[in-house]
N, C-alpha and C. Protein backbone atom coordinates (compact mmCIF):
# COMPACT_ATOMS: atom_id res chain seq x y z
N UNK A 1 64.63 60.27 107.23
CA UNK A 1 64.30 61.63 107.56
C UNK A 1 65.58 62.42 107.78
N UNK A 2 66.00 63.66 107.18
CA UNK A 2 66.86 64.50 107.41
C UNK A 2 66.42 65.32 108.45
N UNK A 3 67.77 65.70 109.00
CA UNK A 3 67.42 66.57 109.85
C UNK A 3 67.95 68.34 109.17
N UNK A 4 67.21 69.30 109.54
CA UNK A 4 67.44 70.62 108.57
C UNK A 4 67.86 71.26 110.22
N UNK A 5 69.29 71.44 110.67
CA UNK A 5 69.87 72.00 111.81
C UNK A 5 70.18 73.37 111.15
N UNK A 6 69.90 74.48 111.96
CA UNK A 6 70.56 75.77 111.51
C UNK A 6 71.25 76.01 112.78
N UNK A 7 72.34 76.77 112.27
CA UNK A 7 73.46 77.40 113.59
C UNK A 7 72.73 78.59 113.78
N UNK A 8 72.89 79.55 114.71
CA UNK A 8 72.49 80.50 115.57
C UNK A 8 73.74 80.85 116.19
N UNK A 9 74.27 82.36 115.34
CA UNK A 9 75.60 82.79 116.10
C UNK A 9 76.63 83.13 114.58
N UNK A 10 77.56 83.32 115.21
CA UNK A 10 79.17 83.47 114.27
C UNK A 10 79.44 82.40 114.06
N UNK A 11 80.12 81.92 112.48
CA UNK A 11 80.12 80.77 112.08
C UNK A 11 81.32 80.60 112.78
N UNK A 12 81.22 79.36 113.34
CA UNK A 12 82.74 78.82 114.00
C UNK A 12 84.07 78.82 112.94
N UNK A 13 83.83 79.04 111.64
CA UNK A 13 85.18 78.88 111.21
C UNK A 13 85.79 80.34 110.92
N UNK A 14 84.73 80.83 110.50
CA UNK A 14 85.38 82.39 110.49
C UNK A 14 86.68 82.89 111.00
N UNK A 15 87.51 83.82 110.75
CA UNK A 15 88.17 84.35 111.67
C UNK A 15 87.62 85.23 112.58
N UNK A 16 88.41 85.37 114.10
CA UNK A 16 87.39 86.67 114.99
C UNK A 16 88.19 87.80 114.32
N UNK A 17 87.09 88.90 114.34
CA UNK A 17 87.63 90.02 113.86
C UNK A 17 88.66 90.83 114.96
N UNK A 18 89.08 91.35 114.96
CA UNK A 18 90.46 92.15 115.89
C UNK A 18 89.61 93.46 116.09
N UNK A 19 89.60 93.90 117.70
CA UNK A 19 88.80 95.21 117.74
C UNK A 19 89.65 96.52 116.64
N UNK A 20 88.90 97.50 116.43
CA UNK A 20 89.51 98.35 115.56
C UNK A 20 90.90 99.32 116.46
N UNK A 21 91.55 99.57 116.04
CA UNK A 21 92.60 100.04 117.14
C UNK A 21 93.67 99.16 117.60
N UNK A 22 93.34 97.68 117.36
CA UNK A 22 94.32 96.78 117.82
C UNK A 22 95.85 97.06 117.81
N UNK A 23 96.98 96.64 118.89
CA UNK A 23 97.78 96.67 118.58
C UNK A 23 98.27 96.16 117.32
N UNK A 24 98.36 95.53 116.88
CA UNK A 24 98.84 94.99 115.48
C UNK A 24 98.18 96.25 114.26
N UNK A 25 97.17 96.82 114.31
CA UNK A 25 96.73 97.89 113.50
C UNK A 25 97.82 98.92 113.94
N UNK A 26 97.89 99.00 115.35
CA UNK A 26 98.87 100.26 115.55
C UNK A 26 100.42 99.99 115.17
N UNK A 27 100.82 98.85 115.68
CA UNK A 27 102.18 98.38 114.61
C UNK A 27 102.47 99.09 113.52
N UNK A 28 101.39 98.45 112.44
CA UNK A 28 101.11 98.73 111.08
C UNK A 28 101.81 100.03 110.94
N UNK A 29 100.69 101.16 111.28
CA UNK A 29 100.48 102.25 111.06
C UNK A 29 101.76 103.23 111.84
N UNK A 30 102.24 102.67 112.51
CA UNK A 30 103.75 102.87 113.00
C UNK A 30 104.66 102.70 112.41
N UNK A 31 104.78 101.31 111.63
CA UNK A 31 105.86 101.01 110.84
C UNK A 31 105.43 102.24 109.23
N UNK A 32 104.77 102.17 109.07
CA UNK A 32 104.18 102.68 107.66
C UNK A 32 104.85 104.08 108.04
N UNK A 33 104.32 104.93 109.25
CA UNK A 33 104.80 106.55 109.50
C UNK A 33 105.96 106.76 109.24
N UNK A 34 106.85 105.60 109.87
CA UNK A 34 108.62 105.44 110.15
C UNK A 34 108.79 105.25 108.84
N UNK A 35 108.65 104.81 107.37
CA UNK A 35 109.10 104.42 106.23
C UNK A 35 108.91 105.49 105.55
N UNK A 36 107.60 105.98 105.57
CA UNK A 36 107.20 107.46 104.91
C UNK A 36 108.40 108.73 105.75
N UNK A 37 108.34 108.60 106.86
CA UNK A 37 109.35 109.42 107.50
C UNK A 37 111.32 109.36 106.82
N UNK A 38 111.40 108.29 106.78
CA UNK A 38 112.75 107.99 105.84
C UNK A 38 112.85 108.07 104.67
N UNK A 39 111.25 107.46 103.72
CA UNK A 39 111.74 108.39 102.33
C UNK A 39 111.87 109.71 102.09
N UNK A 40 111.02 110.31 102.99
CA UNK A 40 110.69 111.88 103.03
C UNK A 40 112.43 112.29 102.84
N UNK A 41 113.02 112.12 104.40
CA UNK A 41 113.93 112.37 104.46
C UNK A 41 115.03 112.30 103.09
N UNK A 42 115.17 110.87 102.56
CA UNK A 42 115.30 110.56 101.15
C UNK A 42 115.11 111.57 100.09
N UNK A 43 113.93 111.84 100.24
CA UNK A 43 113.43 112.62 99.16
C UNK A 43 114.20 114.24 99.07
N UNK A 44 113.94 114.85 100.11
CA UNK A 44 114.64 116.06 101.10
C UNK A 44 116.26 115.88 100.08
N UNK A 45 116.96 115.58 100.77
CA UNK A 45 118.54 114.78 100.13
C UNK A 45 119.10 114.96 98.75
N UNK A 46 118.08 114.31 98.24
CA UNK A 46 117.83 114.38 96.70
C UNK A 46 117.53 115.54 96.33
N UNK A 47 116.75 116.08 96.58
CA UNK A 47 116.42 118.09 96.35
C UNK A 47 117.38 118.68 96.69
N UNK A 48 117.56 118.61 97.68
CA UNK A 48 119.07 119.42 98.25
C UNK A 48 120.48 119.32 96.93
N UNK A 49 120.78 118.21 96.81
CA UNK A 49 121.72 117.71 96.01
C UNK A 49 121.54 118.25 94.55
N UNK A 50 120.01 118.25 93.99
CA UNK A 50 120.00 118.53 92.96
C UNK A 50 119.96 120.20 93.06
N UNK A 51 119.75 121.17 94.13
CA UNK A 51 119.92 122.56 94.47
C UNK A 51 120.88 122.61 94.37
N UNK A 52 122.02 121.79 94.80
CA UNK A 52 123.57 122.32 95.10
C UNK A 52 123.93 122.32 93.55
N UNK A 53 123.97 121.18 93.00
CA UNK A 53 124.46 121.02 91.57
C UNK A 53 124.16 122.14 90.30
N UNK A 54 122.83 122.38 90.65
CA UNK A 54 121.97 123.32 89.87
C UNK A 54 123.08 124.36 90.71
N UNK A 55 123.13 125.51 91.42
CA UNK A 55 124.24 126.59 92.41
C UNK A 55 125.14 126.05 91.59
N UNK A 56 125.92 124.93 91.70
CA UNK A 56 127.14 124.76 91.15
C UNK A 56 127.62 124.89 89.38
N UNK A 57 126.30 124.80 88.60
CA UNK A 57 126.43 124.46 87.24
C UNK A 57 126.14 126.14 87.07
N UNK A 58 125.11 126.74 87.59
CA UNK A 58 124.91 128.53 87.52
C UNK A 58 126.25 129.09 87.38
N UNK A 59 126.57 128.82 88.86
CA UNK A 59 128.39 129.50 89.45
C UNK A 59 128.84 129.55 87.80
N UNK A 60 129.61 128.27 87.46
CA UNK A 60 130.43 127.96 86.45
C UNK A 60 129.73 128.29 85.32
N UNK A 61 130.41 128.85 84.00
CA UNK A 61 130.42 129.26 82.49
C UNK A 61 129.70 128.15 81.72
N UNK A 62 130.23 127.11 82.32
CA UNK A 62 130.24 125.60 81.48
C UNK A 62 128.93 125.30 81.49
N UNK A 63 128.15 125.67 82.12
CA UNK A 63 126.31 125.26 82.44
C UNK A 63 125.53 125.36 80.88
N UNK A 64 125.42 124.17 81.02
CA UNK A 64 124.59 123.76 79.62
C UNK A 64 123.03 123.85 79.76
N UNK A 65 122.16 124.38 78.77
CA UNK A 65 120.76 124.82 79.34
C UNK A 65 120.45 123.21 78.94
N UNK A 66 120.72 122.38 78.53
CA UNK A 66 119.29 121.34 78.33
C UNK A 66 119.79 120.66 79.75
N UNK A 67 121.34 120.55 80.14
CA UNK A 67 121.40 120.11 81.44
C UNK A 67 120.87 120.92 82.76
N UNK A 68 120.22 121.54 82.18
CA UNK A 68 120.10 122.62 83.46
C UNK A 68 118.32 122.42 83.91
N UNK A 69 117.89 122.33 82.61
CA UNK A 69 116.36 121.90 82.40
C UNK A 69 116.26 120.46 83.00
N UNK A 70 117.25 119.83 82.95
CA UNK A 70 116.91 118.06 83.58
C UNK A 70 116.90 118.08 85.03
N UNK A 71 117.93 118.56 85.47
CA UNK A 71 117.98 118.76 87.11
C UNK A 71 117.18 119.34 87.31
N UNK A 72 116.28 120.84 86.73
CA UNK A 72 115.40 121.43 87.20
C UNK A 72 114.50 120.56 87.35
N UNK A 73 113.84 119.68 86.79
CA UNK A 73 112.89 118.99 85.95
C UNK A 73 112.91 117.65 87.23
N UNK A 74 113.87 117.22 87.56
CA UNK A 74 114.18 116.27 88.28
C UNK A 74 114.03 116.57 89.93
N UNK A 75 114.01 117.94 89.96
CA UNK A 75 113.96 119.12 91.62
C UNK A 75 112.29 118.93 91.41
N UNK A 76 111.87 118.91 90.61
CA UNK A 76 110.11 119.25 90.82
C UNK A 76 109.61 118.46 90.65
N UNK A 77 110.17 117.27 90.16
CA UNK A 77 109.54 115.94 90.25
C UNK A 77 109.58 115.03 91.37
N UNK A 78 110.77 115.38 92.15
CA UNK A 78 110.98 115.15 93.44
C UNK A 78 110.26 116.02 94.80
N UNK A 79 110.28 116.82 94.42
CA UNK A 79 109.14 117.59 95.51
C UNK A 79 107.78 117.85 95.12
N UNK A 80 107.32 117.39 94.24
CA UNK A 80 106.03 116.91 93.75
C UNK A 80 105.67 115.45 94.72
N UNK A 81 107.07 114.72 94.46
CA UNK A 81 106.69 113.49 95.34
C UNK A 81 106.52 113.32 96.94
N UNK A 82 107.61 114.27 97.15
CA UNK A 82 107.72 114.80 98.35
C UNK A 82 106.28 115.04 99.25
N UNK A 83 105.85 115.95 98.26
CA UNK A 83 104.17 116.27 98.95
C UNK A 83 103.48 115.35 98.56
N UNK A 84 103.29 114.56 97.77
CA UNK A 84 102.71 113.26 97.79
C UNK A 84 102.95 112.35 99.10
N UNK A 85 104.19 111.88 99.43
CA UNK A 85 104.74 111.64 100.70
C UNK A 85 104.16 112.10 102.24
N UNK A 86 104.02 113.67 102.01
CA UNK A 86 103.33 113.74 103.71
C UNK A 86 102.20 114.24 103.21
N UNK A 87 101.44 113.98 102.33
CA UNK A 87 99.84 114.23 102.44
C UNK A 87 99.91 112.83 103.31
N UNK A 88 100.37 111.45 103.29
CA UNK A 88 100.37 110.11 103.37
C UNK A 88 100.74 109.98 104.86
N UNK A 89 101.63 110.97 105.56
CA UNK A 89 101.53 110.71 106.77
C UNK A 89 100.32 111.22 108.04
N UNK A 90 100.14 110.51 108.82
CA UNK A 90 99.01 110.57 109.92
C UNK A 90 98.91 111.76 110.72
């Protein structure tokens, strides 16, 4: 004769779930703000740099239009990302 035992409850092997809010969730979401916060910054840098260069290639005679179209091109692709970036922060 078999015996047909059923458990009643959370299976013991499971993992327990972590209440929502847990520290370790808040870690997370801390470390994640701080990384998005430094590329931003990153990102920022890079615009700036490519503003100055773009000012600097205007200033001067020597400003070549297809070089002028890449840095532009490279300014709006970067602050395209940029706002991609803090839609992402909390």
């Amino acid at each position: 004769m078999s015996s047909n035992l059923t458990l009643i409850g959370p299976d013991p092997v499971a993992p327990v779930p972590r209440p929502f809010g847990s520290k370790d969730a808040r870690l997370r979401k801390s470390r994640r703000a701080e990384e998005l916060s430094r590329e931003i910054e990153r990102v920022g840098d890079e615009i700036r740099k490519c503003e100055a260069e773009i000012g600097a290639w205007v200033a001067g005679d020597d400003a070549t239009t297809g070089r002028l179209f890449r840095i532009r091109t490279e300014r709006l692709q970067l602050e395209a990302y940029l706002r991609g970036l803090k839609f992402g922060l909390p």
